[in-house]
Protein backbone atom coordinates (compact mmCIF):
# COMPACT_ATOMS: atom_id res chain seq x y z
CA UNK A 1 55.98 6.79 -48.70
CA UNK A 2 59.16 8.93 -50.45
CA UNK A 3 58.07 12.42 -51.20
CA UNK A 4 56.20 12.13 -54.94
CA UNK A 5 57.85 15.38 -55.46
CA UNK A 6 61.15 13.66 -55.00
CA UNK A 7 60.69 10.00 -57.41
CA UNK A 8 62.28 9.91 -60.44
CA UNK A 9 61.65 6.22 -61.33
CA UNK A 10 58.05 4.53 -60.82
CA UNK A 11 56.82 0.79 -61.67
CA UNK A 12 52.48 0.01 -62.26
CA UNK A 13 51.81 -3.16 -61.18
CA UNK A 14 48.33 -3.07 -63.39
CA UNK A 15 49.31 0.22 -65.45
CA UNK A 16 46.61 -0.81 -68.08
CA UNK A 17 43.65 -0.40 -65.27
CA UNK A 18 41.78 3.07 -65.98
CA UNK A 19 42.58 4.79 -62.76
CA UNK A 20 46.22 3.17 -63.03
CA UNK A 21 46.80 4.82 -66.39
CA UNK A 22 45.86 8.46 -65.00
CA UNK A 23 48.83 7.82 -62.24
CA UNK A 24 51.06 6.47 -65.04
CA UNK A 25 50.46 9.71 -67.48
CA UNK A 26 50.82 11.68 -64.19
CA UNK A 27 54.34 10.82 -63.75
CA UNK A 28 55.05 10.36 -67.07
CA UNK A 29 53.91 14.38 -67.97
CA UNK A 30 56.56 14.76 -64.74
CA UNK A 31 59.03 13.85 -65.59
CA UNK A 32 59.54 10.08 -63.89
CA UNK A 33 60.64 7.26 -65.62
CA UNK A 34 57.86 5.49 -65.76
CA UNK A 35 57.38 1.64 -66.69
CA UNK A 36 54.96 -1.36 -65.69
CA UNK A 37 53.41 -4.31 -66.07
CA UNK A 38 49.88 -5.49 -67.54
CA UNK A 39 48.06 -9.08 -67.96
CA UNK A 40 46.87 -7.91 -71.54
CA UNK A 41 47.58 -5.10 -74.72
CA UNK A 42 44.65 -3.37 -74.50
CA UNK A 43 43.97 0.11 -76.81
CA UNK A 44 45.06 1.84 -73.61
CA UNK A 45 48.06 0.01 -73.14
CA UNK A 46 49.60 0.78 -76.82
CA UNK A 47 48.60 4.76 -76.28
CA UNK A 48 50.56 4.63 -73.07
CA UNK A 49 53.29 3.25 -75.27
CA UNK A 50 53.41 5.73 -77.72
CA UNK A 51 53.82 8.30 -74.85
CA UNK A 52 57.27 6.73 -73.84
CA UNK A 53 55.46 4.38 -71.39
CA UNK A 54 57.78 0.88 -71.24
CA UNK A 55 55.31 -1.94 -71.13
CA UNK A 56 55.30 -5.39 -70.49
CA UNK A 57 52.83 -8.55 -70.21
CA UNK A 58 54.38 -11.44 -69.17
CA UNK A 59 54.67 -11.64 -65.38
CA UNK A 60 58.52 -11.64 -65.36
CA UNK A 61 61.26 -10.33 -62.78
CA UNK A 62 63.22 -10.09 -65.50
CA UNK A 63 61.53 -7.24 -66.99
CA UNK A 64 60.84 -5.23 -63.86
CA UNK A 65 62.59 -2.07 -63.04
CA UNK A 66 64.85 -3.28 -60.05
CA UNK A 67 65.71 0.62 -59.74
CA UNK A 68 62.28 2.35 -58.99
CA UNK A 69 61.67 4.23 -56.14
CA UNK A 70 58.25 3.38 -56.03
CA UNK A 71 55.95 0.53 -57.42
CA UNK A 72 52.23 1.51 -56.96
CA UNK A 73 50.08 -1.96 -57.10
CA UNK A 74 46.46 -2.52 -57.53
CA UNK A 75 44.25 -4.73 -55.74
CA UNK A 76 43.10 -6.68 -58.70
CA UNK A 77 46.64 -7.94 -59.00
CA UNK A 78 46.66 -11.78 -57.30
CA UNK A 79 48.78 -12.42 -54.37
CA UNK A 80 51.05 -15.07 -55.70
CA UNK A 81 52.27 -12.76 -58.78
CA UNK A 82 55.83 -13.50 -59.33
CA UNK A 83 56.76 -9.40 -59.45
CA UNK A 84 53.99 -8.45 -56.59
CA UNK A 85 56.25 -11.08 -54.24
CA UNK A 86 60.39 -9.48 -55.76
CA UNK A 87 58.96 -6.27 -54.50
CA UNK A 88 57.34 -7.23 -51.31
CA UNK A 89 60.50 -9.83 -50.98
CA UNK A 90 62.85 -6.87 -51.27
CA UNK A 91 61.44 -4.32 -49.30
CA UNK A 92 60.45 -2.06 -52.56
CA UNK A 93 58.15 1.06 -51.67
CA UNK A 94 55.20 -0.84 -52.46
CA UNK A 95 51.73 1.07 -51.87
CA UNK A 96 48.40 1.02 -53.59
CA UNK A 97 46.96 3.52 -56.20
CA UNK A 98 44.63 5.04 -53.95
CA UNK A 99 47.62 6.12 -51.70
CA UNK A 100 49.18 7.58 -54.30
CA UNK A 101 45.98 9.54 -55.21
CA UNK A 102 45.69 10.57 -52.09
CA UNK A 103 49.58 12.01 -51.47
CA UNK A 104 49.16 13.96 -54.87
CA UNK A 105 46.06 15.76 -54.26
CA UNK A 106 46.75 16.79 -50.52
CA UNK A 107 47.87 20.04 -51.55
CA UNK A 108 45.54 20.92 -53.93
CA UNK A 109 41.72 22.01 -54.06
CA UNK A 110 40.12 19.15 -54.84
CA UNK A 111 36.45 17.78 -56.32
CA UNK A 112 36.02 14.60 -55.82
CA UNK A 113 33.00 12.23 -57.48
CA UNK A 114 32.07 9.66 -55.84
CA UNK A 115 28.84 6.74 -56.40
CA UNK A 116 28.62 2.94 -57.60
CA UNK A 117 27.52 4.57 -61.00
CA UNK A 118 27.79 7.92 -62.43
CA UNK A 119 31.48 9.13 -61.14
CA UNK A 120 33.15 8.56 -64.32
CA UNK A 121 30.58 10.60 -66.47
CA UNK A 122 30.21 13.39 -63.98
CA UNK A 123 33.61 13.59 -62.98
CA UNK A 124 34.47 13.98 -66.55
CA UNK A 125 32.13 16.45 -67.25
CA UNK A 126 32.87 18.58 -63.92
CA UNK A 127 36.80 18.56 -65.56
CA UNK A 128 35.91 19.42 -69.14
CA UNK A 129 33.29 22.11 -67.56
CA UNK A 130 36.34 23.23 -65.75
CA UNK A 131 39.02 23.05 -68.71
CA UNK A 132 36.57 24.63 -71.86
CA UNK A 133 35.74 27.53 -69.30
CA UNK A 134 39.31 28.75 -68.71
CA UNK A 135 38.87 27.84 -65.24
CA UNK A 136 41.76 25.33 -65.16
CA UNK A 137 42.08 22.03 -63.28
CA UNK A 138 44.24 18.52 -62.97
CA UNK A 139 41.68 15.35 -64.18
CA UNK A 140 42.37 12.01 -62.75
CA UNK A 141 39.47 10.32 -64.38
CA UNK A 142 37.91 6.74 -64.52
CA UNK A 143 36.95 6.60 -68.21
CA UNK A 144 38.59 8.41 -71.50
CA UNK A 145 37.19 12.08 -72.41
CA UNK A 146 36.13 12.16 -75.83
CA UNK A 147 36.56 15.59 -76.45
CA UNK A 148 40.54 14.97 -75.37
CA UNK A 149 41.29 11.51 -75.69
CA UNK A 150 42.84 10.81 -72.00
CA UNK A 151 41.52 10.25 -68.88
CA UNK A 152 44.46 12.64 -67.43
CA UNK A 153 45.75 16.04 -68.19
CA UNK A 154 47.57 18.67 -66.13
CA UNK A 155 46.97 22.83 -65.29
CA UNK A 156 48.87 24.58 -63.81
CA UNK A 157 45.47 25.69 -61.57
CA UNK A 158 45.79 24.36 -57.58
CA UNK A 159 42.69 22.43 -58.49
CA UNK A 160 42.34 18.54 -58.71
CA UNK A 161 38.78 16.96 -60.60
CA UNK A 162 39.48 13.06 -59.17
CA UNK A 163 36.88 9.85 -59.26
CA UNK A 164 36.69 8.74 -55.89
CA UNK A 165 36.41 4.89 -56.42
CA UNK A 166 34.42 2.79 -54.14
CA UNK A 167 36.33 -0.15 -54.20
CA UNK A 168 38.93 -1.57 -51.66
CA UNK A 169 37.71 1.40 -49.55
CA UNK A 170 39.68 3.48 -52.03
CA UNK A 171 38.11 7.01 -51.54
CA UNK A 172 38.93 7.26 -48.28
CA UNK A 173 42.42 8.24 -48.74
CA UNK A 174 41.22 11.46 -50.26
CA UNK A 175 40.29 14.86 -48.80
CA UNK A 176 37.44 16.60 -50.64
CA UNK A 177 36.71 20.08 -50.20
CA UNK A 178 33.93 19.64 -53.23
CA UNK A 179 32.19 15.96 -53.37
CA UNK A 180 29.39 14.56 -55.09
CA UNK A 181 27.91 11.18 -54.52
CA UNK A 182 25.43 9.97 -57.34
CA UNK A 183 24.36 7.00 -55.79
CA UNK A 184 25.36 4.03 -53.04
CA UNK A 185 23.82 0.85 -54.78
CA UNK A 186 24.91 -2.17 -53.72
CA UNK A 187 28.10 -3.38 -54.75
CA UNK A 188 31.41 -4.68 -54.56
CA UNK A 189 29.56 -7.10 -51.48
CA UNK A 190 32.92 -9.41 -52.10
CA UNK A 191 35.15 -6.39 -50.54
CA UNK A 192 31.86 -4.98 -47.96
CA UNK A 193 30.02 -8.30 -47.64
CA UNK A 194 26.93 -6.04 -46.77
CA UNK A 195 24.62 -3.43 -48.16
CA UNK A 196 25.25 -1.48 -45.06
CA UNK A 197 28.96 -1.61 -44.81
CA UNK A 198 29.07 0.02 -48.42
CA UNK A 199 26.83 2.55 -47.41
CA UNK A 200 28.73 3.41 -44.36
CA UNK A 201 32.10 3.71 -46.60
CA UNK A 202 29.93 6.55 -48.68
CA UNK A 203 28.76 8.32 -44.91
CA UNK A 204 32.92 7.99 -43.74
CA UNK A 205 33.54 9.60 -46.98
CA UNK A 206 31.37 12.44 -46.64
CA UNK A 207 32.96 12.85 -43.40
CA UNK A 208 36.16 13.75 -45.11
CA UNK A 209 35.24 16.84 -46.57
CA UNK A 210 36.83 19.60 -45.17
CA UNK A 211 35.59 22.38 -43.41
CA UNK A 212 33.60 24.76 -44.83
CA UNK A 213 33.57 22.35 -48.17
CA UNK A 214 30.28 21.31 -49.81
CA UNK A 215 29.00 18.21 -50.41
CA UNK A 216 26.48 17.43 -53.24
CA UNK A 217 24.59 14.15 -53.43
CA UNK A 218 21.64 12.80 -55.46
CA UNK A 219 18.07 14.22 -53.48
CA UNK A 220 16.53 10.71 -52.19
CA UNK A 221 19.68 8.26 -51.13
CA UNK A 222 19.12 5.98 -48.25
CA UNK A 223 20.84 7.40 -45.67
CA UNK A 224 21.27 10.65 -46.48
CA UNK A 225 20.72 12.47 -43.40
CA UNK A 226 24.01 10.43 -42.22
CA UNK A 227 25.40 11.97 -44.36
CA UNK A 228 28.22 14.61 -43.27
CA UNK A 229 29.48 18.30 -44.73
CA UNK A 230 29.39 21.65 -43.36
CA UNK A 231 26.79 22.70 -46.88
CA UNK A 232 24.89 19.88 -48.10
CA UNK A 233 23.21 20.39 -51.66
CA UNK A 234 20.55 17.81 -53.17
CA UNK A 235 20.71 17.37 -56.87
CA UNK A 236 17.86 15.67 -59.25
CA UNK A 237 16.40 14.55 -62.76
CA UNK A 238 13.26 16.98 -61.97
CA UNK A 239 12.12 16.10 -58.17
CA UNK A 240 11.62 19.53 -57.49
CA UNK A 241 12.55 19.28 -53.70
CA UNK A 242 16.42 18.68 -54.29
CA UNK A 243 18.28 21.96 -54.32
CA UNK A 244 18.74 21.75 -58.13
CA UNK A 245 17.07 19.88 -60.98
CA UNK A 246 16.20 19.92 -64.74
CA UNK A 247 12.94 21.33 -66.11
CA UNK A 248 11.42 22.40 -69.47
CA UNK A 249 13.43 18.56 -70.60
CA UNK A 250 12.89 18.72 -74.46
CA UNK A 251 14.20 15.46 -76.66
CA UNK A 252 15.76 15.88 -80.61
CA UNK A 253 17.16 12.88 -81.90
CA UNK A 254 19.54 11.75 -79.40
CA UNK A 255 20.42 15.32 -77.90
CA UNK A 256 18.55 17.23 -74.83
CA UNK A 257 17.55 20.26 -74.40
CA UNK A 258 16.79 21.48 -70.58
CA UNK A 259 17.05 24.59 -67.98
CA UNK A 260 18.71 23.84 -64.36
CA UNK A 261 16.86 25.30 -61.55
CA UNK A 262 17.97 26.15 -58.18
CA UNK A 263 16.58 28.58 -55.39
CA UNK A 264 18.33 32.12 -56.38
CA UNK A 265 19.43 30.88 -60.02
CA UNK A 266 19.38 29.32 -62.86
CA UNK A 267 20.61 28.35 -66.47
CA UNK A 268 18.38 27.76 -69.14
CA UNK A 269 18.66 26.52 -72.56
CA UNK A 270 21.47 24.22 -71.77
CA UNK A 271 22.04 21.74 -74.75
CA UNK A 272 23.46 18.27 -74.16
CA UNK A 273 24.84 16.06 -77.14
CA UNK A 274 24.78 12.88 -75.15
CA UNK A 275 22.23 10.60 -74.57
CA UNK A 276 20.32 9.72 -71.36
CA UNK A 277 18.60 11.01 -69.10
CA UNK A 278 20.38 9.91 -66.66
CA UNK A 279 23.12 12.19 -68.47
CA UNK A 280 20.90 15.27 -67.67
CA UNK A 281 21.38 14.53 -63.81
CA UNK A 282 25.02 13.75 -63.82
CA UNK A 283 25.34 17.50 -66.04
CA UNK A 284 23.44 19.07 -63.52
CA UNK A 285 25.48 17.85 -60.61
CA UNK A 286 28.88 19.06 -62.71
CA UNK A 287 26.63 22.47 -63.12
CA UNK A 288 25.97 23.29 -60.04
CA UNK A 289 29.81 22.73 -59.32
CA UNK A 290 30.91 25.26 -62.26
CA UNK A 291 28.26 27.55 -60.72
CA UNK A 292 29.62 26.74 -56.94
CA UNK A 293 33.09 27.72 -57.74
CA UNK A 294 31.30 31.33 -59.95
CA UNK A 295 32.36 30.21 -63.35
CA UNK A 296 30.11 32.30 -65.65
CA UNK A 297 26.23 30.99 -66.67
CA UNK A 298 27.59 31.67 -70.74
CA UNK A 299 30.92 29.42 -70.17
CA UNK A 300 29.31 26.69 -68.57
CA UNK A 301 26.70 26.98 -71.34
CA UNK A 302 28.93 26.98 -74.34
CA UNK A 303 31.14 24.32 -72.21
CA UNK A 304 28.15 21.37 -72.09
CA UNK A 305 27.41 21.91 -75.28
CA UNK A 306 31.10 21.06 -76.43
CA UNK A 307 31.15 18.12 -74.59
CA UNK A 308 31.58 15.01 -76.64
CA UNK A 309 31.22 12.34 -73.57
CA UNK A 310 32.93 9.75 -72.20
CA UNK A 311 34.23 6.34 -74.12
CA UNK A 312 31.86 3.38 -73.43
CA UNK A 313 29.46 5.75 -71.38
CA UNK A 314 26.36 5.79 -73.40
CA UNK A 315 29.01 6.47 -76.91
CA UNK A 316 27.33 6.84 -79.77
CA UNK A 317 29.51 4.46 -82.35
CA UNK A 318 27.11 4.84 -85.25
CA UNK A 319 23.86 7.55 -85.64
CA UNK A 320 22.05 7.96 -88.62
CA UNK A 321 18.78 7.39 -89.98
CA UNK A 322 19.68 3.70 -90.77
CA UNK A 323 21.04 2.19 -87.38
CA UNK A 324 22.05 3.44 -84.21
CA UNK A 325 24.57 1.51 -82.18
CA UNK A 326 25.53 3.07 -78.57
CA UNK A 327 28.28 0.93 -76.46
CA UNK A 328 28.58 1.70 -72.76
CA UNK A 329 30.53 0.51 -69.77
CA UNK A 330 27.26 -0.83 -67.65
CA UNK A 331 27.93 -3.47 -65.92
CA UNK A 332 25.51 -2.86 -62.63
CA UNK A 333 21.43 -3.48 -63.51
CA UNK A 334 20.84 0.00 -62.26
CA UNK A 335 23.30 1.33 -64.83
CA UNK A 336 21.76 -1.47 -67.37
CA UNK A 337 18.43 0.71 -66.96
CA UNK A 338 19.52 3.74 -67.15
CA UNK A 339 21.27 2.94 -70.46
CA UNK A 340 18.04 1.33 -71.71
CA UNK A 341 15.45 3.50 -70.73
CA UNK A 342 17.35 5.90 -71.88
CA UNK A 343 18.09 4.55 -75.04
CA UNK A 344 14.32 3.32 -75.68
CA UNK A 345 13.63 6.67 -74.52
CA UNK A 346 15.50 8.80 -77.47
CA UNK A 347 14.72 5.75 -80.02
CA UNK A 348 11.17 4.83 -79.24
CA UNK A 349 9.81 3.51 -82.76
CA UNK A 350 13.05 0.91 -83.78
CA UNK A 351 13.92 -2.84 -81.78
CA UNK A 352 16.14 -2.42 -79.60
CA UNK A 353 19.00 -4.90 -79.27
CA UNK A 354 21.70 -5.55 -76.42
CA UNK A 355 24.73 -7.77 -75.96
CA UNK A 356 25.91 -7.83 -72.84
CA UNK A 357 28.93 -9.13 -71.10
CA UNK A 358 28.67 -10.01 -67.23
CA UNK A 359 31.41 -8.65 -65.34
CA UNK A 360 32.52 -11.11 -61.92
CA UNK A 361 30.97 -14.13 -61.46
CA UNK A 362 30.27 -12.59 -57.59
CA UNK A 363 28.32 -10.12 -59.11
CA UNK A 364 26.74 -12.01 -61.35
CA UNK A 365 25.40 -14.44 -58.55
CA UNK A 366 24.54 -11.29 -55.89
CA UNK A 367 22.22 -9.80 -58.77
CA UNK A 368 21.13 -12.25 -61.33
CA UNK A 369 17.47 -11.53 -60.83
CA UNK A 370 18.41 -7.73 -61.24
CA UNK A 371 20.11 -8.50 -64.22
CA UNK A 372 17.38 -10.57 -65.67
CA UNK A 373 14.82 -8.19 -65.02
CA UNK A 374 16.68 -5.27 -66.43
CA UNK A 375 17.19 -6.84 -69.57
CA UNK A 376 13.89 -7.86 -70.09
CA UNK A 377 13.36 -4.10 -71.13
CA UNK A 378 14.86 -4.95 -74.23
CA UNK A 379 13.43 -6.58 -77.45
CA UNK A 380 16.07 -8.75 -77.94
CA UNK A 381 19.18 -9.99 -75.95
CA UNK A 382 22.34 -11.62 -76.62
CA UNK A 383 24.82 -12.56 -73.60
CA UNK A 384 28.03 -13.10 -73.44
CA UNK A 385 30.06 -15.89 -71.18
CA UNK A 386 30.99 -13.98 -68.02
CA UNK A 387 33.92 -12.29 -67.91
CA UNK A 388 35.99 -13.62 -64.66
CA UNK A 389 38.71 -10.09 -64.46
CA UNK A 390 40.01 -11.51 -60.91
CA UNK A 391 37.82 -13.92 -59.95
CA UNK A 392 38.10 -18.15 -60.28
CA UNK A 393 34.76 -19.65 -61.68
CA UNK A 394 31.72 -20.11 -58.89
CA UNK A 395 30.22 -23.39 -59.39
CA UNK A 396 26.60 -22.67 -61.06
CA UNK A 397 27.12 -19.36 -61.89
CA UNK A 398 26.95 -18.27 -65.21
CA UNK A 399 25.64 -16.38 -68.03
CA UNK A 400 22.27 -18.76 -68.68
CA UNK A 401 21.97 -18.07 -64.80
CA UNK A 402 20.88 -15.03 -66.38
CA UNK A 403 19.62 -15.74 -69.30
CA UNK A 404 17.15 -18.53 -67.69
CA UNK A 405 15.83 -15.65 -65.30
CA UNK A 406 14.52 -13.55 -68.44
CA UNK A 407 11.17 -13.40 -69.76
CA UNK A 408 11.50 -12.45 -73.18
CA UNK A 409 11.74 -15.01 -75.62
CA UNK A 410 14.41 -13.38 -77.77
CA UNK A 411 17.55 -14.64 -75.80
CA UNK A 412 20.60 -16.57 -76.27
CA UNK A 413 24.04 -17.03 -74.96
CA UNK A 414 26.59 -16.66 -77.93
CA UNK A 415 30.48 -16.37 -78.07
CA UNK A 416 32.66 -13.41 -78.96
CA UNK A 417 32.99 -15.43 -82.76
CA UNK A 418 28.74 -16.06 -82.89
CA UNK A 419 28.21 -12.92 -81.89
CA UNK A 420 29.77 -11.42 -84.87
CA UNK A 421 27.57 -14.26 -87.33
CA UNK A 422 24.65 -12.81 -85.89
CA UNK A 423 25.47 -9.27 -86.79
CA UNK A 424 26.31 -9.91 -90.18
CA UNK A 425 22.94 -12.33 -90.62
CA UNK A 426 20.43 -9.87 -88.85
CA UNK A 427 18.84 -6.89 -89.63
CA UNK A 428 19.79 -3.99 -86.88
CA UNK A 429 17.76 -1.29 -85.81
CA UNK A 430 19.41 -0.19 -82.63
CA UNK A 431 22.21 -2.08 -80.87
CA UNK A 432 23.48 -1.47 -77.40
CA UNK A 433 26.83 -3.36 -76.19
CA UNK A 434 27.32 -2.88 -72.79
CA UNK A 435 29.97 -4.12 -70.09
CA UNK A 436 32.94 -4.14 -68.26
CA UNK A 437 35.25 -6.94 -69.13
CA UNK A 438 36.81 -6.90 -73.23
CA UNK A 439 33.47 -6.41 -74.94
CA UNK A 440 34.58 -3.84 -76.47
CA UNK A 441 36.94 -5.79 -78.17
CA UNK A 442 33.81 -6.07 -80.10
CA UNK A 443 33.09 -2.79 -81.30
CA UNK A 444 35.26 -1.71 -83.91
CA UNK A 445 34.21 -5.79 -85.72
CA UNK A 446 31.20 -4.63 -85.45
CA UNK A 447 30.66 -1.21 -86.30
CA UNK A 448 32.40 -2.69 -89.60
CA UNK A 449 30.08 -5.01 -90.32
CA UNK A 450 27.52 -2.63 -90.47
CA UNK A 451 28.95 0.35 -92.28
CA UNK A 452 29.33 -2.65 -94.88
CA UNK A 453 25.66 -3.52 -95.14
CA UNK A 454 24.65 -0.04 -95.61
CA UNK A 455 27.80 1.25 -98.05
CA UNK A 456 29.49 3.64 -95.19
């Protein structure tokens, strides 16, 4: 691959995916031409746009930019796309984004946040920890900070916050000399095919952090004594045999009070305005980072408080006494019940309502029991049909799969249109949408419809 220090023009085969973007506003804040194609205009999309991005979303040579030095592809895009084959045709510097990733950050000091769920929310908050402090850093993230409205921004500090992604065996292209790993669920199983071959992409990873670095994963994983890294730090909710937890957990209405405890230290009256507990462990992970690299106890105090969170990761669209509605990116049944527990958790007294969109009709099938059971914690349920992303249908796979699996009574499979009939004819309480395909497509409709029935 050319020198990245040395391109002037670069092409995104996929520049609307969330990890693409970061790469695109990268090169863009560089300098580069930049320019790409998408399958759909998403909200992402038209910001890119507005920050001189050329966009496109028809799959046509015509529109391409024949001159780039380098097109950076992701795996979702298929393998008989018309501009995928010109480049590969014509001998184009054609590599994936995880390449990429990994050629920026090779000179830089870099924490990397890694786990089937969690990296977007902690990596976020490590970066924002790092950025409200003074401290400095460069944020490729996975999901858009609230508090700044990207998912990218630049320092001109030698330090890199990046989410390690799981997929395609992406992560391993980078060279920690921080990492965290939150969890190794099962997942992906159409790229690992096993349980064990994911886990032993998280172990190769570990194995990548260089010497002297630390590695910091959640106390309890399978496997962790595979695990690899010169200091190895455990982090938990409250298990008081990791290296650092939460105690003295206090709840106000959808904020948390807690301390963070660790051998020779700790923090205390930390204040987080996000909701979760589950939220609480990813903050203390970014915590013991800030306090890793000596950031002061104060800073990273004043710092969680500030933070805002992360779109679609437990986002708090409407809160007041009325209705609360909370949309998140969930799209895994351990992330479903960590978003409903939680959620029941800070809301105990009111129904609680979820729509939910399956993402993948392979994932769908590998964890349709999961699925079924998770969202049995609700009082009522509304799915949505699958949403395919790259896959073609599976014969007997879909959403009443789910929904037939499910012990509740209050169920039903509804379309995007129905969906928004229901809201307007039912009283809400509190209403979770959660997913990963163009649900939220569905949030702004709805969060409409009920400022309407209450005058706001």
């Amino acid at each position: 691959m050319t020198e990245i220090k040395d391109i002037k023009r670069v092409y995104f085969l996929g520049i609307g995916g969330i990890g693409m973007s970061a790469l695109a506003r990268y090169f863009n804040t560089n300098g580069v031409a930049v320019s790409g194609y998408d399958k759909t205009e998403t909200v992402l999309t038209k910001k890119l746009a507005t920050e001189g991005i050329a966009i496109h979303f028809e799959d046509n040579i015509e529109f391409i930019d024949k001159a780039a030095e380098l097109v950076i592809y992701t795996p979702a895009i298929p393998k008989d796309h018309k501009e995928l084959n010109y480049f590969l045709e014509n001998n184009y510097n054609l590599v994936k984004r995880s390449e990429v990733l990994g050629a920026i950050t090779n000179s830089t000091y870099n924490i990397c946040v890694a786990g089937t769920h969690g990296k977007t929310t902690t990596s976020t908050m490590v970066a924002h920890i790092l950025r409200h402090s003074g401290y400095g850093c460069n944020a490729f993230l996975g999901g858009i900070a609230v508090n700044y409205n990207s998912n990218f921004w630049a320092s001109k500090k030698n330090v890199s916050v990046v989410e390690a992604d799981e997929y395609d065996r992406s992560f391993l292209k980078l060279s920690p000399d921080v990492a965290i790993i939150s969890s190794m669920d099962p997942d992906h199983l159409d790229i690992y095919g096993t349980a064990e071959n994911m886990e032993q992409a998280f172990i190769d990873f570990s194995a990548r952090i260089k010497a002297g670095g630390l590695l910091l994963s959640k106390y309890g994983l399978k496997r962790t004594d595979d695990l690899k890294a010169t200091e190895h730090l455990t982090f938990h909710l409250h298990n008081e045999n990791a290296s650092v937890y939460a105690a003295n957990i206090k709840m106000t209405r959808g904020s948390y009070q807690f301390d963070v405890l660790m051998q020779y230290w700790e923090l205390k009256d930390v204040v987080l305005n996000m909701g979760g507990l589950h939220n609480i462990e990813n903050m203390i992970a970014a915590i013991s980072v800030a306090h890793y690299l000596e950031i002061e106890n104060d800073k990273i105090r004043e710092a969680v408080a500030a933070f805002k969170g992360v779109k679609r990761r437990f986002e708090y669209i409407i809160k007041n006494d009325e209705q609360v509605m909370v949309d998140d990116y969930a799209h895994h049944p351990e992330e479903l019940r960590a978003l409903l527990s939680g959620a029941k958790d800070l809301f105990p007294e009111v129904k609680c309502t979820v729509i939910f969109q399956p993402h993948l009709y392979s994932r769908t099938n590998d964890f349709a029991d999961g699925f079924a059971e998770t969202l049995d914690l609700a009082d009522e349920v509304i799915l949505l049909p699958i949403y395919p992303a790259r896959e073609l249908p599976m014969e007997g796979v879909n959403s009443e799969m789910v929904l037939n699996k499910m012990k509740i009574n209050n169920k039903q499979v509804l379309s995007k249109e129905a969906v928004l009939e229901w809201v307007r004819d039912n009283k809400i309480e509190l209403l979770i949408t959660a997913g990963a395909g163009d649900i939220d497509t569905l949030v702004e409709p709805i969060k409409k419809i009920l400022n309407n029935k209450f005058g706001n």
